[in-house]
C-alpha atoms as a PDB file:
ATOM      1  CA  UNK A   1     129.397  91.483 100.524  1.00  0.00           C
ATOM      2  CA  UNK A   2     131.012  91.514 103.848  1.00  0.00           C
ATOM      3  CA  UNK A   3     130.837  95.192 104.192  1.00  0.00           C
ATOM      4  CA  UNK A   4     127.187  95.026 103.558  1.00  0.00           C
ATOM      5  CA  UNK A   5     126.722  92.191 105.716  1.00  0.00           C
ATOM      6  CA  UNK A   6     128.412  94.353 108.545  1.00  0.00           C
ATOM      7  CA  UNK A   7     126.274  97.235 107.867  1.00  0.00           C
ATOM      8  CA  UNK A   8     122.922  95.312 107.924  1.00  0.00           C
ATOM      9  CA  UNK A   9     124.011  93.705 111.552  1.00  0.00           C
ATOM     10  CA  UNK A  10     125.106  97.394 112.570  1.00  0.00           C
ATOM     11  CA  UNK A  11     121.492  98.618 111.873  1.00  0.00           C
ATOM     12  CA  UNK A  12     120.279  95.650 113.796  1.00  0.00           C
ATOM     13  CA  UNK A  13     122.151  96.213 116.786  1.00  0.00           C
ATOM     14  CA  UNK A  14     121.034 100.227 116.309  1.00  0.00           C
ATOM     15  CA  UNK A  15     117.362  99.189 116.601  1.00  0.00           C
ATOM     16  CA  UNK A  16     117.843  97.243 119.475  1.00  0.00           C
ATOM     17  CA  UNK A  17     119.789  99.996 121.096  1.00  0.00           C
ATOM     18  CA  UNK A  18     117.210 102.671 120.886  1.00  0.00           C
ATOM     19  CA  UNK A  19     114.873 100.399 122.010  1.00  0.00           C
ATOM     20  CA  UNK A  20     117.488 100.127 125.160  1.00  0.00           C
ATOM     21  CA  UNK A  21     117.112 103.413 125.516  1.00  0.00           C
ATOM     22  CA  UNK A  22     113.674 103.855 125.218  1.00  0.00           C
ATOM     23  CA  UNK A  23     112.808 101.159 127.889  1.00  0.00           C
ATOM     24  CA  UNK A  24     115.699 103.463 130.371  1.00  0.00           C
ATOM     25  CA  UNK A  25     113.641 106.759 129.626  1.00  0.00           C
ATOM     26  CA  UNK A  26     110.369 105.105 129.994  1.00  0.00           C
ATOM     27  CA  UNK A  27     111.297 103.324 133.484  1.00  0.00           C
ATOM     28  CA  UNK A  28     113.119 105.924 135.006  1.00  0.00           C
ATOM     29  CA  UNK A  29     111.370 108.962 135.490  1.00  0.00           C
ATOM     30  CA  UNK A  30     114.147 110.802 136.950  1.00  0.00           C
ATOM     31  CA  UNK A  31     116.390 110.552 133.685  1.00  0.00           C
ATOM     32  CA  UNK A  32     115.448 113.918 132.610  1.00  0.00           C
ATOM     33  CA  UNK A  33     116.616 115.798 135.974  1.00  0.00           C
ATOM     34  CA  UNK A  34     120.160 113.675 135.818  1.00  0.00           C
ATOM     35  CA  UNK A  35     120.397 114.517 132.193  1.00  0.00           C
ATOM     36  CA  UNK A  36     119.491 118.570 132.815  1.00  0.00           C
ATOM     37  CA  UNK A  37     122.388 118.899 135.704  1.00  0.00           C
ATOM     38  CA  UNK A  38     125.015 117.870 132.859  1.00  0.00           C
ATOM     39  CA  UNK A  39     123.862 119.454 129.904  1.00  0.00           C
ATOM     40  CA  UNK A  40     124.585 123.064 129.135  1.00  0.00           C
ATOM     41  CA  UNK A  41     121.491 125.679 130.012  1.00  0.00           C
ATOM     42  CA  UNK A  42     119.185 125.619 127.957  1.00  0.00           C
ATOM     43  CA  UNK A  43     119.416 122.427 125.889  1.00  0.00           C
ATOM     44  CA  UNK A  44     116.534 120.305 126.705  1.00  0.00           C
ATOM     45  CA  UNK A  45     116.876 116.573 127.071  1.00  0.00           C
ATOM     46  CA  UNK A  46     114.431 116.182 124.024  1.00  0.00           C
ATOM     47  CA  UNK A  47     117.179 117.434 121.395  1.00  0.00           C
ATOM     48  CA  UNK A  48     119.833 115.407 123.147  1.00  0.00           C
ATOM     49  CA  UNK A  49     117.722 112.492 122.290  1.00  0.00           C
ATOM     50  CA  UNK A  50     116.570 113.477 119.015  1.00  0.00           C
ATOM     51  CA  UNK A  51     120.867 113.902 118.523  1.00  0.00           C
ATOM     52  CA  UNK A  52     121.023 109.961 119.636  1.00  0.00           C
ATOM     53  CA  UNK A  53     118.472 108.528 117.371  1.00  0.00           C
ATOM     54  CA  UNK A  54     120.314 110.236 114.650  1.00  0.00           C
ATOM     55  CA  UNK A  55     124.153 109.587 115.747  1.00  0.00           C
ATOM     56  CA  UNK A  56     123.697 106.176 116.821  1.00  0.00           C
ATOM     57  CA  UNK A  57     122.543 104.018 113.847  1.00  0.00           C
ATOM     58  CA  UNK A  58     125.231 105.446 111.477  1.00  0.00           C
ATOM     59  CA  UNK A  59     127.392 104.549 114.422  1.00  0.00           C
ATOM     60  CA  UNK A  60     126.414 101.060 114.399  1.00  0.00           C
ATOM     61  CA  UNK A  61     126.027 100.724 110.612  1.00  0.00           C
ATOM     62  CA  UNK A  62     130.025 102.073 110.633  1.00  0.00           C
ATOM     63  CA  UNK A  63     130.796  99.419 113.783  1.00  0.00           C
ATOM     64  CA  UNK A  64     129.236  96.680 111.696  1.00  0.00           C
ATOM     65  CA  UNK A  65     131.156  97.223 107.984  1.00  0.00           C
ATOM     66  CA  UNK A  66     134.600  97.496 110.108  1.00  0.00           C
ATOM     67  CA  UNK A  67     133.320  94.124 111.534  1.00  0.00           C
ATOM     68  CA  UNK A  68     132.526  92.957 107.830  1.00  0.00           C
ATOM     69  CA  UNK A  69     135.717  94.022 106.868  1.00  0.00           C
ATOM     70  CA  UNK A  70     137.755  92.324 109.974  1.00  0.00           C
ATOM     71  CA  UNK A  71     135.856  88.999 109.343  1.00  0.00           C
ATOM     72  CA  UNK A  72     137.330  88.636 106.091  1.00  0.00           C
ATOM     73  CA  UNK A  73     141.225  89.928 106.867  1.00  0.00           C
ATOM     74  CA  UNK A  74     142.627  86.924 109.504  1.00  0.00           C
ATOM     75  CA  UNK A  75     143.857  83.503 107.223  1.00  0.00           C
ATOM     76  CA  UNK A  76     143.652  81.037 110.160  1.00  0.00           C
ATOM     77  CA  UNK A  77     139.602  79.584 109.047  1.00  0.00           C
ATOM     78  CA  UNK A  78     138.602  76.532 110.058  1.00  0.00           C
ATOM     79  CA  UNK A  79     135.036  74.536 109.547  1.00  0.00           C
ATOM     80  CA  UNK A  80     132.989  74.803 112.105  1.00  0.00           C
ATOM     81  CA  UNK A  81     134.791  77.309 114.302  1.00  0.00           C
ATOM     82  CA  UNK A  82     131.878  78.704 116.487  1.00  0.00           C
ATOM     83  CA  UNK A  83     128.495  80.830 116.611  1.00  0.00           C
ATOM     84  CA  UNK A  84     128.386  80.026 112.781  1.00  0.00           C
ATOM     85  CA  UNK A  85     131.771  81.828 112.008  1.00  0.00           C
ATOM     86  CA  UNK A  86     134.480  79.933 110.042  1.00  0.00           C
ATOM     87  CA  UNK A  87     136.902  82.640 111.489  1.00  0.00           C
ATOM     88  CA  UNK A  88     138.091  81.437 114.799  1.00  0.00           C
ATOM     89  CA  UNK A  89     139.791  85.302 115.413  1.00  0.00           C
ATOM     90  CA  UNK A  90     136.622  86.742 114.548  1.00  0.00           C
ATOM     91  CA  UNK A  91     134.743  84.633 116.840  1.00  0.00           C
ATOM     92  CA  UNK A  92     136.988  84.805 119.681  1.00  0.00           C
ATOM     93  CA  UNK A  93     137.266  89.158 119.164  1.00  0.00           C
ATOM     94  CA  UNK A  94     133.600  89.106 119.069  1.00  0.00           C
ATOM     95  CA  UNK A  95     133.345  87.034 122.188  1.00  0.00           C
ATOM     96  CA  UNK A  96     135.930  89.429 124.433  1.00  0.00           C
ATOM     97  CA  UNK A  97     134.325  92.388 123.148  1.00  0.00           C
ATOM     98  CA  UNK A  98     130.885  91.663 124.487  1.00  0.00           C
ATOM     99  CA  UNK A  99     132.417  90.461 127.167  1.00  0.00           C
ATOM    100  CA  UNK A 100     134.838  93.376 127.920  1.00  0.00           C
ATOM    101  CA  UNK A 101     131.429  95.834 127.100  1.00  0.00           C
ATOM    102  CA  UNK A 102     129.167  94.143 129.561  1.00  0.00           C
ATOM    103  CA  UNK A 103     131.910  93.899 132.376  1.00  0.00           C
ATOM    104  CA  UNK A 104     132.430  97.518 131.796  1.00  0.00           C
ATOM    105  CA  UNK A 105     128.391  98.295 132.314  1.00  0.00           C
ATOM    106  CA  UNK A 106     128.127  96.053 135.149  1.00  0.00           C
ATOM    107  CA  UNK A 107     130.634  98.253 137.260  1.00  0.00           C
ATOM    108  CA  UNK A 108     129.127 101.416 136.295  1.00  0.00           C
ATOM    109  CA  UNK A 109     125.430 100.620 136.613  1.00  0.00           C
ATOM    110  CA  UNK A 110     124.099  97.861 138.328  1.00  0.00           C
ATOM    111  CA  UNK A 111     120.826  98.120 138.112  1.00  0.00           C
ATOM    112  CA  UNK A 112     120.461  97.155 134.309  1.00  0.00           C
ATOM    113  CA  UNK A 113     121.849  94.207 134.758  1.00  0.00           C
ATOM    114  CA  UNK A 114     118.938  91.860 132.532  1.00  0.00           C
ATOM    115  CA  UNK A 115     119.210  94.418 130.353  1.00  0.00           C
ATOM    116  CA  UNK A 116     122.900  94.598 129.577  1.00  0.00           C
ATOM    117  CA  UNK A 117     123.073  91.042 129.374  1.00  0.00           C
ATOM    118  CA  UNK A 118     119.892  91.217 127.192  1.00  0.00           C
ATOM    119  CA  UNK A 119     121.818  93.388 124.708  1.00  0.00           C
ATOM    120  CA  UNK A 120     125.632  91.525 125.116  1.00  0.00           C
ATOM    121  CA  UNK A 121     123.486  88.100 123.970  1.00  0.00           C
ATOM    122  CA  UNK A 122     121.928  90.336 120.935  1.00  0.00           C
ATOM    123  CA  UNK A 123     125.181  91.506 120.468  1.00  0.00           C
ATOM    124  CA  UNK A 124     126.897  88.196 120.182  1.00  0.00           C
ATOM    125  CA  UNK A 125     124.315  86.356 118.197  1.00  0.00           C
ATOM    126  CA  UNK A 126     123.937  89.702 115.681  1.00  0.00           C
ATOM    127  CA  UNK A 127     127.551  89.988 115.276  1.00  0.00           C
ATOM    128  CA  UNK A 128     128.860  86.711 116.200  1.00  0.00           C
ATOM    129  CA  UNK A 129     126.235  84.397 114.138  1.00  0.00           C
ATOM    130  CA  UNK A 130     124.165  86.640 111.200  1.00  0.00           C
ATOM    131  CA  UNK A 131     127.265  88.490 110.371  1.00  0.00           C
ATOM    132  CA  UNK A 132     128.898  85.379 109.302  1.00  0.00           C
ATOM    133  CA  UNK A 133     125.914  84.243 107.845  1.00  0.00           C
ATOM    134  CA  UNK A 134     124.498  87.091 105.851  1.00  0.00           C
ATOM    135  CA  UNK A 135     128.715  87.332 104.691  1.00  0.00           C
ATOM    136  CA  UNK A 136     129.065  83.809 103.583  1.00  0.00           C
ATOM    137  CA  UNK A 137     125.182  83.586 102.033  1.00  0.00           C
ATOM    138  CA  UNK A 138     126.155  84.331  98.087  1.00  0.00           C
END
């Protein structure tokens, strides 16, 4: 159940991340030029995204059951332990990874910054509340 929980949450977070994407190619018209100077010759920019909206939610799906499966593993539970996880580990790792993430995208692009932190909170409350949630709901 924890697995499955993980996988639902990873297809979550996919959605929301190729609706990320979307909103990047849609505001910035330029996207295509940048993305033509690093791609080999010939490959348009259309395939490359066609490759992400086909790579990225069994990425996610994959993130989320090793996250179902890491929720369960740590002994140390304790009622109540935050964002709706009885797994203070799990809460904490879930926590320094979105932090970690966004701290990361912050120094390499600054100008998505309400949109980084849009998808850190998704990230936290997808992972950090529903997958404890959907896990524990039998």
């Amino acid at each position: 159940m924890d697995i499955l929980a993980g996988v639902v949450c990873g297809l979550l977070m996919a959605t929301i991340s190729l609706g990320a994407a979307i909103y990047i190619l849609a505001s910035k018209r330029d996207i295509y030029d940048r993305l033509g100077k690093f791609l080999p010759q010939g490959l348009p920019p259309g395939a490359v995204m066609l490759f992400l909206v086909i790579v990225v939610p069994p990425s996610w799906a994959l993130f989320g059951a090793i996250g179902g499966l890491l929720y369960r593993l740590p002994d140390e539970s304790s009622l109540n332990a935050g964002l709706g996880s009885s797994n203070v580990t799990f809460t904490l790792a879930v926590l320094c990874l979105a932090a970690l993430v966004t701290l990361i995208l912050l120094l390499i692009r600054k100008g998505l910054v309400r949109l980084g932190l849009t998808i850190t909170i998704a990230f936290v409350g997808i992972f950090g509340w529903l997958l404890p949630l959907l896990a524990s709901w039998r």
